[in-house]
C-alpha atoms as a PDB file:
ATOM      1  CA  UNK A   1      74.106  -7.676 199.565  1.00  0.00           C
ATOM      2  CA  UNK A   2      76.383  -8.243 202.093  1.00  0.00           C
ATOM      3  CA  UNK A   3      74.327  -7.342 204.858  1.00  0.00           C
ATOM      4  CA  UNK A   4      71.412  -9.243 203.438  1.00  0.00           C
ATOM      5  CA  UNK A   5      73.247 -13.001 203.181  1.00  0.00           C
ATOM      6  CA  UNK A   6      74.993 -11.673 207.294  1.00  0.00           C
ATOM      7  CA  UNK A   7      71.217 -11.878 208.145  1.00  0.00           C
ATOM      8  CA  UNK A   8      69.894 -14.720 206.763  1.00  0.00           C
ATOM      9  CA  UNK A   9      73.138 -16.889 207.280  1.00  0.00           C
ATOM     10  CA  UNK A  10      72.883 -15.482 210.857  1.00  0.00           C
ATOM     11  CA  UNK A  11      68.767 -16.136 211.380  1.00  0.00           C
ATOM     12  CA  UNK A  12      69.275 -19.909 209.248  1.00  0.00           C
ATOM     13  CA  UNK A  13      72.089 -20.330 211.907  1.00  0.00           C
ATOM     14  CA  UNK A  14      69.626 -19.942 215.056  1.00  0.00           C
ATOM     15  CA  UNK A  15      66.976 -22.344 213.251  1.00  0.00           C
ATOM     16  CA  UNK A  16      69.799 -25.106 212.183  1.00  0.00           C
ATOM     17  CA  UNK A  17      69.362 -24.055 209.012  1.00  0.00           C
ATOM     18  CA  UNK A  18      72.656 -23.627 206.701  1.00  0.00           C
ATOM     19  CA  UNK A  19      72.414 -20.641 204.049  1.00  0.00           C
ATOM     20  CA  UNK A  20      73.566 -21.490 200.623  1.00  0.00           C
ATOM     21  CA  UNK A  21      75.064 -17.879 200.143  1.00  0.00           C
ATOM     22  CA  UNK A  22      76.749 -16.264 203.399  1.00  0.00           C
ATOM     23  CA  UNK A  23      78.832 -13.279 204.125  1.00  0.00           C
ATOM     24  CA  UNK A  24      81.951 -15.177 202.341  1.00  0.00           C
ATOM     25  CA  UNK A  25      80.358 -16.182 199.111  1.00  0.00           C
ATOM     26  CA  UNK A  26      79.469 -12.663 198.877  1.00  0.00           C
ATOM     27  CA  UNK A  27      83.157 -11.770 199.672  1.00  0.00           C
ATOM     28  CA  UNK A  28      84.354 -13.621 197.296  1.00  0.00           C
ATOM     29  CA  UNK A  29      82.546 -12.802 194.036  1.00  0.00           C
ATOM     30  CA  UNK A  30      83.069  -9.291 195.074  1.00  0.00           C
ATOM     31  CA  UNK A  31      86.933  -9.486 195.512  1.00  0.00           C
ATOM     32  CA  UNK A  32      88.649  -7.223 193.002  1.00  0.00           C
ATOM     33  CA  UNK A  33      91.364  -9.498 191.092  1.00  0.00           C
ATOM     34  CA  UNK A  34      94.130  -8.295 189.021  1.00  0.00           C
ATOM     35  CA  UNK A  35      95.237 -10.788 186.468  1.00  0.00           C
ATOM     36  CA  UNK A  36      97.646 -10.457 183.583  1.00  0.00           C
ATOM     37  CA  UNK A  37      96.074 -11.139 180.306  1.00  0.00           C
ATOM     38  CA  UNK A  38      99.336 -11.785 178.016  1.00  0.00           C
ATOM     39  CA  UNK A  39      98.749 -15.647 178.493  1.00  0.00           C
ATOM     40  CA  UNK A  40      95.253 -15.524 177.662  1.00  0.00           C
ATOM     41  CA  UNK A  41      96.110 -13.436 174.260  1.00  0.00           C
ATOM     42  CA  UNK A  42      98.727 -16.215 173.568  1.00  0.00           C
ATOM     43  CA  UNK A  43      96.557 -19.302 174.691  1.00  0.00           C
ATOM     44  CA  UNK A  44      93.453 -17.698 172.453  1.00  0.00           C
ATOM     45  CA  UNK A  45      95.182 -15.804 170.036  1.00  0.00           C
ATOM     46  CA  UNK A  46      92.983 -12.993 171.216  1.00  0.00           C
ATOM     47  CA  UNK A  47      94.134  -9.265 170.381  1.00  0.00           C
ATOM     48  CA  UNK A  48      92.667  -6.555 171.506  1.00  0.00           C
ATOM     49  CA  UNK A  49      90.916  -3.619 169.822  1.00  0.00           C
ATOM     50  CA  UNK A  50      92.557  -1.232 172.499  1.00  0.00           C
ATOM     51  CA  UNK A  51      95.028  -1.052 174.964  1.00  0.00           C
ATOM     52  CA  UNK A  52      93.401  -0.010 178.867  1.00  0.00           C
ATOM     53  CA  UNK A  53      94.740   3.685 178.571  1.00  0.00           C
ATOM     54  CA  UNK A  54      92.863   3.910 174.823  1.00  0.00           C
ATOM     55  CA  UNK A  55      89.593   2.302 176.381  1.00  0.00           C
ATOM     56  CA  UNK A  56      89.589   4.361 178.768  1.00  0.00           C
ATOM     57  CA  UNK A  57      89.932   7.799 176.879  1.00  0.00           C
ATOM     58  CA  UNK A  58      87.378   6.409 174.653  1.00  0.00           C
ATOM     59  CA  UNK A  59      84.939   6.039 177.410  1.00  0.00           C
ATOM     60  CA  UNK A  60      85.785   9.337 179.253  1.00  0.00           C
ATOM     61  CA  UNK A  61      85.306  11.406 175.699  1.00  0.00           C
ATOM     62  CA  UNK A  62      82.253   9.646 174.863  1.00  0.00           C
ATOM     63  CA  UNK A  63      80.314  10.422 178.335  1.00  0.00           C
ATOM     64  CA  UNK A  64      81.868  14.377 177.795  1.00  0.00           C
ATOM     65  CA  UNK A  65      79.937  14.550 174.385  1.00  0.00           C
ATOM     66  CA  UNK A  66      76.941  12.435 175.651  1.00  0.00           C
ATOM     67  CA  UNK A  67      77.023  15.235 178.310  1.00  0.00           C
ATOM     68  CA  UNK A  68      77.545  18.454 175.988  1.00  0.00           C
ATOM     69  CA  UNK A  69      74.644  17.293 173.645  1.00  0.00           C
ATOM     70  CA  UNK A  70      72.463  16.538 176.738  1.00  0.00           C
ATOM     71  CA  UNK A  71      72.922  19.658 178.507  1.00  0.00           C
ATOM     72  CA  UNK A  72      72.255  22.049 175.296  1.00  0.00           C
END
């Protein structure tokens, strides 16, 4: 994607032409972001079903039985 918006923001560039998306917008809504999500609980009253270590085990066992009945 990245490459894709370089080259057109790059070829628009040489014709006068200014790209819309370029090589930062792409940045930018790739950019990993950690946030802490206590306020947001508090503000929405949100709680969540599982912590990130629980989610996480659920996912991993999930795709090791989607595996075992796949492969037999």
């Amino acid at each position: 994607m990245r490459l894709a918006a370089g080259i057109l923001e790059d070829a628009g560039r040489m014709i006068g032409f200014k790209s819309p998306i370029g090589r930062a917008t792409i940045d930018k809504y790739t950019e990993d972001i950690a946030v802490e999500g206590q306020h947001f609980q508090k503000e929405l009253g949100f709680v969540p079903q599982y912590d990130l270590n629980a989610g996480w085990r659920e996912v991993l066992f999930e795709e090791d039985d989607r595996r075992r009945t796949t492969d037999d």
